[in-house]
PDB file of N, CA and C in Angstrom:
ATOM      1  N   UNK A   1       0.825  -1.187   0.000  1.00  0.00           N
ATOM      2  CA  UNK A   1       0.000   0.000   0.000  1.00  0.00           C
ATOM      3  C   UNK A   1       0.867   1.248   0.000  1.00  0.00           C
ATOM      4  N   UNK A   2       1.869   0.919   0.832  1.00  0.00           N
ATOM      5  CA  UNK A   2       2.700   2.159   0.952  1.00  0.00           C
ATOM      6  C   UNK A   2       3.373   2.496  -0.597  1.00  0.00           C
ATOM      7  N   UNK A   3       3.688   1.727  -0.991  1.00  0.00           N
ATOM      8  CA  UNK A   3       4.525   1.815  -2.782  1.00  0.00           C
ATOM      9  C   UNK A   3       3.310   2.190  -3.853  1.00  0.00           C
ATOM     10  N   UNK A   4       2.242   2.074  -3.532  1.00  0.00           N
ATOM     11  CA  UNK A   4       1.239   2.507  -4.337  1.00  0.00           C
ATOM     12  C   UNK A   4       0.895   4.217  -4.748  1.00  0.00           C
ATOM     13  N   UNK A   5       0.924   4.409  -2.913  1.00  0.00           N
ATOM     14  CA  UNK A   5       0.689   5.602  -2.403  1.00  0.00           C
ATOM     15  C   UNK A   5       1.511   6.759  -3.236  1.00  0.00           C
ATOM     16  N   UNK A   6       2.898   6.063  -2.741  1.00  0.00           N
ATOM     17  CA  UNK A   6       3.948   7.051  -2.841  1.00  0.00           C
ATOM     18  C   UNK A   6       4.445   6.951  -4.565  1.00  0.00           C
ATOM     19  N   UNK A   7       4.248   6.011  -5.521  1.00  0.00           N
ATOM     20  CA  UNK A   7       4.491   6.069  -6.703  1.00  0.00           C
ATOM     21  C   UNK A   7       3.555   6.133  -7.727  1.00  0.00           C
ATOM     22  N   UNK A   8       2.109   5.863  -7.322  1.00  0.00           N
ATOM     23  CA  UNK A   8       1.166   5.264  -8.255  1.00  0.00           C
ATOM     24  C   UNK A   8       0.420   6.478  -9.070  1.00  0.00           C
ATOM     25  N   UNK A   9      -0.540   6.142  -7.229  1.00  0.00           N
ATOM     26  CA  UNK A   9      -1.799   7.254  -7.638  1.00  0.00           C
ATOM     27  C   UNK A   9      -1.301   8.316  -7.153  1.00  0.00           C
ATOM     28  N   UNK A  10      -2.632   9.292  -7.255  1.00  0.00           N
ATOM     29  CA  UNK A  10      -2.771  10.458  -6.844  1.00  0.00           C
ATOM     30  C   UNK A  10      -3.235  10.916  -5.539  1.00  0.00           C
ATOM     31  N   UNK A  11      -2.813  12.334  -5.069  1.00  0.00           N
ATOM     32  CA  UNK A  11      -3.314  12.326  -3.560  1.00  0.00           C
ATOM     33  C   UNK A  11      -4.575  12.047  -3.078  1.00  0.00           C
ATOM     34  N   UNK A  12      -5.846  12.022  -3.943  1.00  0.00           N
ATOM     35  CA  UNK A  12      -6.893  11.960  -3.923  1.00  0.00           C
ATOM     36  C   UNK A  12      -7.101  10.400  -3.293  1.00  0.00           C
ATOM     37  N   UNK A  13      -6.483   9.759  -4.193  1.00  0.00           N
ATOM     38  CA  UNK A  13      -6.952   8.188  -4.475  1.00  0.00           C
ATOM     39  C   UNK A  13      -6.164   7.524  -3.468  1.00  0.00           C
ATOM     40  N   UNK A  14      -4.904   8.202  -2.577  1.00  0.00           N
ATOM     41  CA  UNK A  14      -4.367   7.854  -1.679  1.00  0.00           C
ATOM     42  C   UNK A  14      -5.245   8.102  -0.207  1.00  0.00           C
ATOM     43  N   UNK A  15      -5.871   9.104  -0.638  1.00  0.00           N
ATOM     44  CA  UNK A  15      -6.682   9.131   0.749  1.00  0.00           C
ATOM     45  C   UNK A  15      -7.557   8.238   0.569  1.00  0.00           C
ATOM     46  N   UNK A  16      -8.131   7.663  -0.472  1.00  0.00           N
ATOM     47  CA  UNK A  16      -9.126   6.527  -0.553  1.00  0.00           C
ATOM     48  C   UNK A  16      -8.540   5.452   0.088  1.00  0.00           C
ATOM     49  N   UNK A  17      -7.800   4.978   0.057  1.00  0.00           N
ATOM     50  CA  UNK A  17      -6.687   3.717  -0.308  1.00  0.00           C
ATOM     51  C   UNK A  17      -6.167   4.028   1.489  1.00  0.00           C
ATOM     52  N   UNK A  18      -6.479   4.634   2.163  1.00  0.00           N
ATOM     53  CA  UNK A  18      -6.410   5.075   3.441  1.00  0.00           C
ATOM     54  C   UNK A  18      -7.430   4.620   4.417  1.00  0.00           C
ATOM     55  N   UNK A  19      -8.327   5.573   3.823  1.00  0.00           N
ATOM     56  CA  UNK A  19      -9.865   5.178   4.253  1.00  0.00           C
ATOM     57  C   UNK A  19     -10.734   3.465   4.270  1.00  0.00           C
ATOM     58  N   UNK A  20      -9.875   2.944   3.095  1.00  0.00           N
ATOM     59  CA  UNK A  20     -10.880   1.470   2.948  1.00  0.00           C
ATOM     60  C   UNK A  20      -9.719   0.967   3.861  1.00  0.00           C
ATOM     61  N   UNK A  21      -8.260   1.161   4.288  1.00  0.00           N
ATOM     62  CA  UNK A  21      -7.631  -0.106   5.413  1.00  0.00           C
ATOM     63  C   UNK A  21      -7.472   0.450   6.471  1.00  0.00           C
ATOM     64  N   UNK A  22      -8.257   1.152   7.185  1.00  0.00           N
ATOM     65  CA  UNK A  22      -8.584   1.987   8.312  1.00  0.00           C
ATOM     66  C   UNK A  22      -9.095   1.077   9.140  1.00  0.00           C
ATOM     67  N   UNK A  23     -10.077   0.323   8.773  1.00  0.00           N
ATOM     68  CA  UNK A  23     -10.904  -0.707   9.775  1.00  0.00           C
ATOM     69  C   UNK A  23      -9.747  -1.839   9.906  1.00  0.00           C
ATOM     70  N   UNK A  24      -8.912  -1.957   9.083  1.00  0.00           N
ATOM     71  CA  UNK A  24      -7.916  -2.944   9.611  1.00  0.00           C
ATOM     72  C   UNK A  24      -6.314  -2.256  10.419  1.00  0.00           C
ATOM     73  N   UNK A  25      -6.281  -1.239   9.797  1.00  0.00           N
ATOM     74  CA  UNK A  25      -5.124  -0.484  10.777  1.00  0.00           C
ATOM     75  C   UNK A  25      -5.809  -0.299  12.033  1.00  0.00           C
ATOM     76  N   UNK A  26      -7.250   0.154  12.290  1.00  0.00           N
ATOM     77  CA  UNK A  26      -7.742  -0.038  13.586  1.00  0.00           C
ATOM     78  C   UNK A  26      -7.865  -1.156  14.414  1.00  0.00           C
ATOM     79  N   UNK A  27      -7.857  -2.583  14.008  1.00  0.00           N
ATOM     80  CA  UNK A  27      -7.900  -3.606  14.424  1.00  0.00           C
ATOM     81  C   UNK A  27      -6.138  -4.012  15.079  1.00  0.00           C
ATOM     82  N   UNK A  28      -5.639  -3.763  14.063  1.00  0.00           N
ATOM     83  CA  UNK A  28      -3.726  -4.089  14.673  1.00  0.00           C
ATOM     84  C   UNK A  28      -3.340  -3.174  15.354  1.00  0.00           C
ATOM     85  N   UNK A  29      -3.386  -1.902  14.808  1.00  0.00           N
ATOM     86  CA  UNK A  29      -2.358  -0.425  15.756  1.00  0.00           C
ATOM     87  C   UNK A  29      -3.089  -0.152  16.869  1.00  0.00           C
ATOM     88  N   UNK A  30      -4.751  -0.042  16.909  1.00  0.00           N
ATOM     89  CA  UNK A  30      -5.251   0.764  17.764  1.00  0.00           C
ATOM     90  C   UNK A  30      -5.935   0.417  18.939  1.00  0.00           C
ATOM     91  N   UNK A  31      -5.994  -1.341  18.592  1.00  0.00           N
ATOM     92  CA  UNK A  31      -6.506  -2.179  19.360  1.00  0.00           C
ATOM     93  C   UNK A  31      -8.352  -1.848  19.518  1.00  0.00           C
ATOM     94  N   UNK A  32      -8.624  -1.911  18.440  1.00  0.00           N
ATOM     95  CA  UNK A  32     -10.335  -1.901  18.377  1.00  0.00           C
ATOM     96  C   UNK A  32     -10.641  -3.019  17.748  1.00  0.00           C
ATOM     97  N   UNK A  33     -10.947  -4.220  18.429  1.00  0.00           N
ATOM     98  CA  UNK A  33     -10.996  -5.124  18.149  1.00  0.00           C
ATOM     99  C   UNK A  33     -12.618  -5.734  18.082  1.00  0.00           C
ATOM    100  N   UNK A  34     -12.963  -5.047  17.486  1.00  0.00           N
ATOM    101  CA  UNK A  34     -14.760  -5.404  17.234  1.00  0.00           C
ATOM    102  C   UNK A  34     -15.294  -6.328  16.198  1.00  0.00           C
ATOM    103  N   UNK A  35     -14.182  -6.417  15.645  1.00  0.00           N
ATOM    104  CA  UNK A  35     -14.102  -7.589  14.342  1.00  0.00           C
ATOM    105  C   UNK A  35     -14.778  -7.708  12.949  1.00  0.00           C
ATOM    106  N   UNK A  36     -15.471  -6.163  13.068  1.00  0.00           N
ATOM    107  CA  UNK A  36     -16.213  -5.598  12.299  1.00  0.00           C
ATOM    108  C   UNK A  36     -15.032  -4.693  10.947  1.00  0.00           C
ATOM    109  N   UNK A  37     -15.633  -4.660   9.947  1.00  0.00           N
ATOM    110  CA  UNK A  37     -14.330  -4.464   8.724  1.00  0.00           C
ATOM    111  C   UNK A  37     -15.321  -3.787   8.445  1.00  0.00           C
ATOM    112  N   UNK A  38     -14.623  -2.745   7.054  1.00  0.00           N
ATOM    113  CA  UNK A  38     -15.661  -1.881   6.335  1.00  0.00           C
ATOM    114  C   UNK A  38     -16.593  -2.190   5.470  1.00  0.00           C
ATOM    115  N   UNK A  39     -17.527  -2.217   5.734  1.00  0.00           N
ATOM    116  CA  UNK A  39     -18.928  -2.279   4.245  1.00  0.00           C
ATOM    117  C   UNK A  39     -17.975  -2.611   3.273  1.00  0.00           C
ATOM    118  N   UNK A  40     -16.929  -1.743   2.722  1.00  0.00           N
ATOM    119  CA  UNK A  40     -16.532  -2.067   1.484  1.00  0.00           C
ATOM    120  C   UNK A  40     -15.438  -2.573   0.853  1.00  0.00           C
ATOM    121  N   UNK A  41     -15.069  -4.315   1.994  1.00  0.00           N
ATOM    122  CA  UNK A  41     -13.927  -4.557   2.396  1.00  0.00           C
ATOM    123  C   UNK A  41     -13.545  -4.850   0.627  1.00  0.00           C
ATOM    124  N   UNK A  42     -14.456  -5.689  -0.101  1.00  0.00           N
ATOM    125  CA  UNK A  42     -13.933  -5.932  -1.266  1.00  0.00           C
ATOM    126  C   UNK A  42     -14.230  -5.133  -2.153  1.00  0.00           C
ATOM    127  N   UNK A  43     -14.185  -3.714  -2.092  1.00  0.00           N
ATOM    128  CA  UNK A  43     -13.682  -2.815  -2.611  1.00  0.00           C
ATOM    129  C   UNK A  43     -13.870  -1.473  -2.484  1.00  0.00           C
ATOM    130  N   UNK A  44     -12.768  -0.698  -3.324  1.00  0.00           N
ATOM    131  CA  UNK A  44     -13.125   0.842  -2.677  1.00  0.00           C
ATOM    132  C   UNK A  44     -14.069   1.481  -3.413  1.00  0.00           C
ATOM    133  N   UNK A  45     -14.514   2.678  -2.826  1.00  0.00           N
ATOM    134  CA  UNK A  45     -15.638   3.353  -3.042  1.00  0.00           C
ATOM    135  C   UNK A  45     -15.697   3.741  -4.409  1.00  0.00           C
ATOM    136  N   UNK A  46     -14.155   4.518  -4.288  1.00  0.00           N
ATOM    137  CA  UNK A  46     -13.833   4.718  -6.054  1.00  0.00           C
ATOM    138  C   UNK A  46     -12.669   4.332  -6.888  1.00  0.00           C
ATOM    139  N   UNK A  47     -12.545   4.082  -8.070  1.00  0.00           N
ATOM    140  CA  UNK A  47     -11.237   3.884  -8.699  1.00  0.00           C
ATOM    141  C   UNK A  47     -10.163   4.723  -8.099  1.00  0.00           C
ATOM    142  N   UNK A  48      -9.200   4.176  -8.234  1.00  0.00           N
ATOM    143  CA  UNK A  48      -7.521   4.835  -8.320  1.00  0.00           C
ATOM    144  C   UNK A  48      -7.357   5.834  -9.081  1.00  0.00           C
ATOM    145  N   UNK A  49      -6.905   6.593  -9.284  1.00  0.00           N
ATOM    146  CA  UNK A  49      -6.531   7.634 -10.539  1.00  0.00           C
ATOM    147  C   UNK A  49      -4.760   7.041 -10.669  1.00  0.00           C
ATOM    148  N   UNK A  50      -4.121   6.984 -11.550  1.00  0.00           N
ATOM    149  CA  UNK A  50      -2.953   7.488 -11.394  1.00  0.00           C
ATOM    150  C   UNK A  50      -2.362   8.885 -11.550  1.00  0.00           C
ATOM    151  N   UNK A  51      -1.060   8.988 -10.839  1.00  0.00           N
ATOM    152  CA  UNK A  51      -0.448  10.418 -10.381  1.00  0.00           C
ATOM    153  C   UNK A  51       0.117  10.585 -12.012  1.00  0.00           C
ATOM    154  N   UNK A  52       0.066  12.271 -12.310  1.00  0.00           N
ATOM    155  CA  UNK A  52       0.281  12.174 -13.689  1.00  0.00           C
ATOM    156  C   UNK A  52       2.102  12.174 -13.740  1.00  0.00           C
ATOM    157  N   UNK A  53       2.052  11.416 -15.061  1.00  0.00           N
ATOM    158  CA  UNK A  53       3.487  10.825 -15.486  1.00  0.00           C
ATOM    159  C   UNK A  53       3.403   9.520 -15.107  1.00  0.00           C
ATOM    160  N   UNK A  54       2.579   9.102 -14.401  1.00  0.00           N
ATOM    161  CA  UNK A  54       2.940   7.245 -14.317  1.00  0.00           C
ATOM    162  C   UNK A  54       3.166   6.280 -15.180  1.00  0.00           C
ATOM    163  N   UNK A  55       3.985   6.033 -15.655  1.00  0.00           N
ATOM    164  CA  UNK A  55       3.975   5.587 -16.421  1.00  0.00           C
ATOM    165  C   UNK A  55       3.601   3.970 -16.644  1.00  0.00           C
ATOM    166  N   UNK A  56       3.322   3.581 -16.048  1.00  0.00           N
ATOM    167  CA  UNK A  56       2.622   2.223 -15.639  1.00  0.00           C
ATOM    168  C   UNK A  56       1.678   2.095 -16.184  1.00  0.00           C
ATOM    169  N   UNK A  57       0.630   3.078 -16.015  1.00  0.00           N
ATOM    170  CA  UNK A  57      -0.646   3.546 -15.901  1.00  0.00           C
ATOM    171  C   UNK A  57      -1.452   2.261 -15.003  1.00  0.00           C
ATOM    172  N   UNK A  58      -3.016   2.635 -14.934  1.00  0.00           N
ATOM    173  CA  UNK A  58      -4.093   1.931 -14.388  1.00  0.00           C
ATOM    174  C   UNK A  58      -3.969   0.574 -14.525  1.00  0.00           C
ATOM    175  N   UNK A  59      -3.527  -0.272 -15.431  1.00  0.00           N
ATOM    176  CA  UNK A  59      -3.576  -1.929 -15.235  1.00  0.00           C
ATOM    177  C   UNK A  59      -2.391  -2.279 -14.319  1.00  0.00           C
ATOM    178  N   UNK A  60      -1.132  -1.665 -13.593  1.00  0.00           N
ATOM    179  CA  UNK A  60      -0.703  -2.046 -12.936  1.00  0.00           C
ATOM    180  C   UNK A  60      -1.497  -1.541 -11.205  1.00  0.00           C
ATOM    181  N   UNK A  61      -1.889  -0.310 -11.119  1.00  0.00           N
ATOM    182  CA  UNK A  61      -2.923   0.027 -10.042  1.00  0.00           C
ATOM    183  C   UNK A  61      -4.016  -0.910  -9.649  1.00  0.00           C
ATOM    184  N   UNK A  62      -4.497  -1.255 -10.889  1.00  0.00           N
ATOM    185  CA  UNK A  62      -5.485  -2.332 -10.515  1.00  0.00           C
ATOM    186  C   UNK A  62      -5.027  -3.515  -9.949  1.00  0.00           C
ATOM    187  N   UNK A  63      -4.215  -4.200 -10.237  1.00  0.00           N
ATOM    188  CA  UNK A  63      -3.223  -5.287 -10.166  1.00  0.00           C
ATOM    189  C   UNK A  63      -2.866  -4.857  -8.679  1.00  0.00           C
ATOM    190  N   UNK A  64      -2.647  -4.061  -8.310  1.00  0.00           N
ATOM    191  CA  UNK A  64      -1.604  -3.797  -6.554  1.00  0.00           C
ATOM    192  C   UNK A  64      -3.325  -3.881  -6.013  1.00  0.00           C
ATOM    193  N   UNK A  65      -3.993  -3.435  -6.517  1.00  0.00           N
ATOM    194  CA  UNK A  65      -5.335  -3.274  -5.390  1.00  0.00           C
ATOM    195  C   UNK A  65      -6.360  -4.479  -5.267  1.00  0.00           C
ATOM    196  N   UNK A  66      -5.769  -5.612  -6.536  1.00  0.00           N
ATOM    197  CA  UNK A  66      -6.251  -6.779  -6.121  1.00  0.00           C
ATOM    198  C   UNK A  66      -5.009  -7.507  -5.190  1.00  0.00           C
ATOM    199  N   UNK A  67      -4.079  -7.449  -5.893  1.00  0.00           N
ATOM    200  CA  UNK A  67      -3.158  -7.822  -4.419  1.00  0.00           C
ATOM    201  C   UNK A  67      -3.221  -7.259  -2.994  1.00  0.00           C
ATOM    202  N   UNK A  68      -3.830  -6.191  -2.880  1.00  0.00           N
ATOM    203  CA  UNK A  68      -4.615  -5.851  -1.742  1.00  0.00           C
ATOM    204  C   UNK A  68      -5.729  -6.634  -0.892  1.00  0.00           C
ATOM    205  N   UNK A  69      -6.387  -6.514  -1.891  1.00  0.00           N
ATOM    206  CA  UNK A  69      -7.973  -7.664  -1.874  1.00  0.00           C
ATOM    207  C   UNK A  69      -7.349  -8.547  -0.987  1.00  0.00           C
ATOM    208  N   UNK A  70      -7.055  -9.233  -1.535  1.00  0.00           N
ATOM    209  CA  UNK A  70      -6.364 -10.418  -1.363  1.00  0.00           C
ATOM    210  C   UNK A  70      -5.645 -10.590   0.082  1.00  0.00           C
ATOM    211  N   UNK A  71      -4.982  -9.652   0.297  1.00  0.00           N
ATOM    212  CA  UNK A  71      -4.372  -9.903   1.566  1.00  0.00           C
ATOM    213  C   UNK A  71      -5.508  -9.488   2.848  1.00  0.00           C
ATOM    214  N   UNK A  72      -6.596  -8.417   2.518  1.00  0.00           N
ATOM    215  CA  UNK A  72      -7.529  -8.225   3.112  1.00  0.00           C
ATOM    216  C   UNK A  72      -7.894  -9.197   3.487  1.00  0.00           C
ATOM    217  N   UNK A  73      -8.465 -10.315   2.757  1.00  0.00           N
ATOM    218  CA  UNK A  73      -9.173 -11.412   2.228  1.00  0.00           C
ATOM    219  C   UNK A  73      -8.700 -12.650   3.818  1.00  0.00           C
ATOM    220  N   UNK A  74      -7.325 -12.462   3.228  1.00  0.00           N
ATOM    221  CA  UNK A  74      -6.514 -13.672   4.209  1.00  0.00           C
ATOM    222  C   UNK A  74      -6.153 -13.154   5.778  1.00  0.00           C
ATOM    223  N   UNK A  75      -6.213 -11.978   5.553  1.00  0.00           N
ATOM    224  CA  UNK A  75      -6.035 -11.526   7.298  1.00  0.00           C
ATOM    225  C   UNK A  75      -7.536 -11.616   7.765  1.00  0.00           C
ATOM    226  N   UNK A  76      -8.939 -11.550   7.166  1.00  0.00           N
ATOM    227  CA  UNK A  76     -10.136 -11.781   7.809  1.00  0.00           C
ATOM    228  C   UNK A  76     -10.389 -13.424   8.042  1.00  0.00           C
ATOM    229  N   UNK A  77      -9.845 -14.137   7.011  1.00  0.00           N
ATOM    230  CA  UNK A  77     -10.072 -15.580   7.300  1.00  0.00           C
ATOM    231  C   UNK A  77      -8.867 -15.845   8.831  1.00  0.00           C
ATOM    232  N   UNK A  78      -8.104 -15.271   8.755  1.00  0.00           N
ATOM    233  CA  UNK A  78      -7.226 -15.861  10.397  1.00  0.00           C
ATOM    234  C   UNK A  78      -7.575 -15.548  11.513  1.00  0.00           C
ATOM    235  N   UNK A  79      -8.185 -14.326  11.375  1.00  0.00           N
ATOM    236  CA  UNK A  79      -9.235 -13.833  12.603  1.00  0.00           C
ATOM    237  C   UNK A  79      -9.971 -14.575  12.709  1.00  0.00           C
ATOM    238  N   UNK A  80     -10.866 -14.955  11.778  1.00  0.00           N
ATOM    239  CA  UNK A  80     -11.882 -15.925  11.640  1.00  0.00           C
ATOM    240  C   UNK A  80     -12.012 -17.179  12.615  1.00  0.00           C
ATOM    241  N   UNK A  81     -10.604 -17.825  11.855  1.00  0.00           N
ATOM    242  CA  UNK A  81      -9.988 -19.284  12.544  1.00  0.00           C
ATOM    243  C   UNK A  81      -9.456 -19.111  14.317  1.00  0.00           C
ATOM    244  N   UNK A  82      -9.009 -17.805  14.406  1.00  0.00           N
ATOM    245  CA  UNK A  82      -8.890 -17.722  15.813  1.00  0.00           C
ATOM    246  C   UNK A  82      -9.862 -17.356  16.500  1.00  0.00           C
ATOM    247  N   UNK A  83     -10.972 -16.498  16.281  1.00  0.00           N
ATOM    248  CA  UNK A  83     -12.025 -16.708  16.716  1.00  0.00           C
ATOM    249  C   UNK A  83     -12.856 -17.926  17.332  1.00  0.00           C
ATOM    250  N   UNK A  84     -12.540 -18.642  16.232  1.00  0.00           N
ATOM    251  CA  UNK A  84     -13.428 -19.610  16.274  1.00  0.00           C
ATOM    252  C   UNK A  84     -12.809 -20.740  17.327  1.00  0.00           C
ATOM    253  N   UNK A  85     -11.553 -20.599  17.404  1.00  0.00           N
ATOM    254  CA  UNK A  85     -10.797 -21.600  18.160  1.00  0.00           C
ATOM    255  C   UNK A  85     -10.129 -20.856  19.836  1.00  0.00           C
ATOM    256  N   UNK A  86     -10.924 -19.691  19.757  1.00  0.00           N
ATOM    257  CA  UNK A  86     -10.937 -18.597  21.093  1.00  0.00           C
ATOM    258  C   UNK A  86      -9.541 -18.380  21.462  1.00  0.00           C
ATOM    259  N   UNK A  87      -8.745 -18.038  20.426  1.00  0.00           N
ATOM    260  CA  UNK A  87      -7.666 -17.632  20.333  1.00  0.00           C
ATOM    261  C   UNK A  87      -7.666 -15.920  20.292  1.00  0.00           C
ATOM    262  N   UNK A  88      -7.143 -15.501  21.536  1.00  0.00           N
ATOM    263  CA  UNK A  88      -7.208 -13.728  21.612  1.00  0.00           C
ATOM    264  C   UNK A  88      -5.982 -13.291  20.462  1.00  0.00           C
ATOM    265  N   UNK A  89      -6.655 -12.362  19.423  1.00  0.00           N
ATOM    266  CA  UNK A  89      -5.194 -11.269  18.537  1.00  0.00           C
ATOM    267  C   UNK A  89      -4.258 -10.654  19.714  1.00  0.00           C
ATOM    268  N   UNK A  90      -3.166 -10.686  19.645  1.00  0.00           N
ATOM    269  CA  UNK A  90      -2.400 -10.244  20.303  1.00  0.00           C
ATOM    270  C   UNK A  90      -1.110  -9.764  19.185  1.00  0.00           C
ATOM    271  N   UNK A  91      -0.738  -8.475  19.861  1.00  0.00           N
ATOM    272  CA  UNK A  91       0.942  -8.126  18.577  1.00  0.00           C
ATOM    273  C   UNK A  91       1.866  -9.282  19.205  1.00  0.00           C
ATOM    274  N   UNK A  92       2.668  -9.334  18.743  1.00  0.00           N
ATOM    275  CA  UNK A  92       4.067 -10.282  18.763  1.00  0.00           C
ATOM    276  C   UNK A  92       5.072  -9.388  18.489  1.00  0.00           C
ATOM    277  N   UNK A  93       6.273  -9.716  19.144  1.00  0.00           N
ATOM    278  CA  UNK A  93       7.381  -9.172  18.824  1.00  0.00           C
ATOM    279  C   UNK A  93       8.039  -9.877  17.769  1.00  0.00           C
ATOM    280  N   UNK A  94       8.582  -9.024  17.132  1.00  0.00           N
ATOM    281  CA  UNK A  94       9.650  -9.843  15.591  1.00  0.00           C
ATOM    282  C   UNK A  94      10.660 -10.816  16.408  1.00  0.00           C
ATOM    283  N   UNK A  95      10.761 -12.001  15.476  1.00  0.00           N
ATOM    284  CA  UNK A  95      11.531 -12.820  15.811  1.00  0.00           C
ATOM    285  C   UNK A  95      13.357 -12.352  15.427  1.00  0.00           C
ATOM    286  N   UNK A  96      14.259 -13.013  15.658  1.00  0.00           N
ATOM    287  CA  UNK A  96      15.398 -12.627  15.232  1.00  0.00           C
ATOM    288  C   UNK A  96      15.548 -12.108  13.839  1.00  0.00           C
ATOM    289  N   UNK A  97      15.325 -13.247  13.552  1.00  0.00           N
ATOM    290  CA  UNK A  97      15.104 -13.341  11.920  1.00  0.00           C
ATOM    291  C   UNK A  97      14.924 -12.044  11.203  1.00  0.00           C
ATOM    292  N   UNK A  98      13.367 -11.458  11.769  1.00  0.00           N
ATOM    293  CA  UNK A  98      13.219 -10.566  11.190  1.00  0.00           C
ATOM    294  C   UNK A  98      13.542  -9.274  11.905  1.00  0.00           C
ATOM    295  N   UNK A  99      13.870  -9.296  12.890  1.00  0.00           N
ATOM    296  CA  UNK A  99      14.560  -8.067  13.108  1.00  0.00           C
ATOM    297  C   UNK A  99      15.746  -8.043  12.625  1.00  0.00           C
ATOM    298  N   UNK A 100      16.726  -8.836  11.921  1.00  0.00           N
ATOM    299  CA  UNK A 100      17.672  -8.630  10.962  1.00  0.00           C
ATOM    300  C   UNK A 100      17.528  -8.405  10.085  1.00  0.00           C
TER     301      UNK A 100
END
């Protein structure tokens, strides 16, 4: 999301692209854990624009925002599974690994 932001689109479409992973930045950073996602988890309100000069254009935008989908997709199914198996979300600290 962040490489989208900063190379893709436009400021407009970045605040979109803000707004639809809000209900999930609220769930990890802010600890509002209501388990409730946005109305419009599989998709945003409006298209992307790209930022002018992109040279990419729109079929690679589209492409990052289904790879979005997608990860949306798989972080609601693990909640899901821990839910269901009364497993509390909790942060974790990085392992070695990845703190290298």
């Amino acid at each position: 999301m962040w490489l989208i932001r900063k190379y893709a689109i436009d400021a407009s479409s970045g605040t979109l692209l803000l707004e639809w992973a809000k209900p999930y930045e609220d769930f990890v950073y802010r600890g509002m854990r209501d388990g409730i996602f946005h109305a419009t988890k599989n998709g945003l309100s409006a298209p992307l624009k790209p930022k002018a000069g992109f040279e990419h254009g729109q079929d690679l935008i589209d492409k990052m925002v289904r790879l979005i989908k997608e990860e949306f997709h798989h972080f609601e199914q693990v909640i899901e599974i821990m839910d269901a198996r009364d497993m509390p979300y909790r942060p974790l600290n990085a392992g070695r690994y990845a703190k290298g």
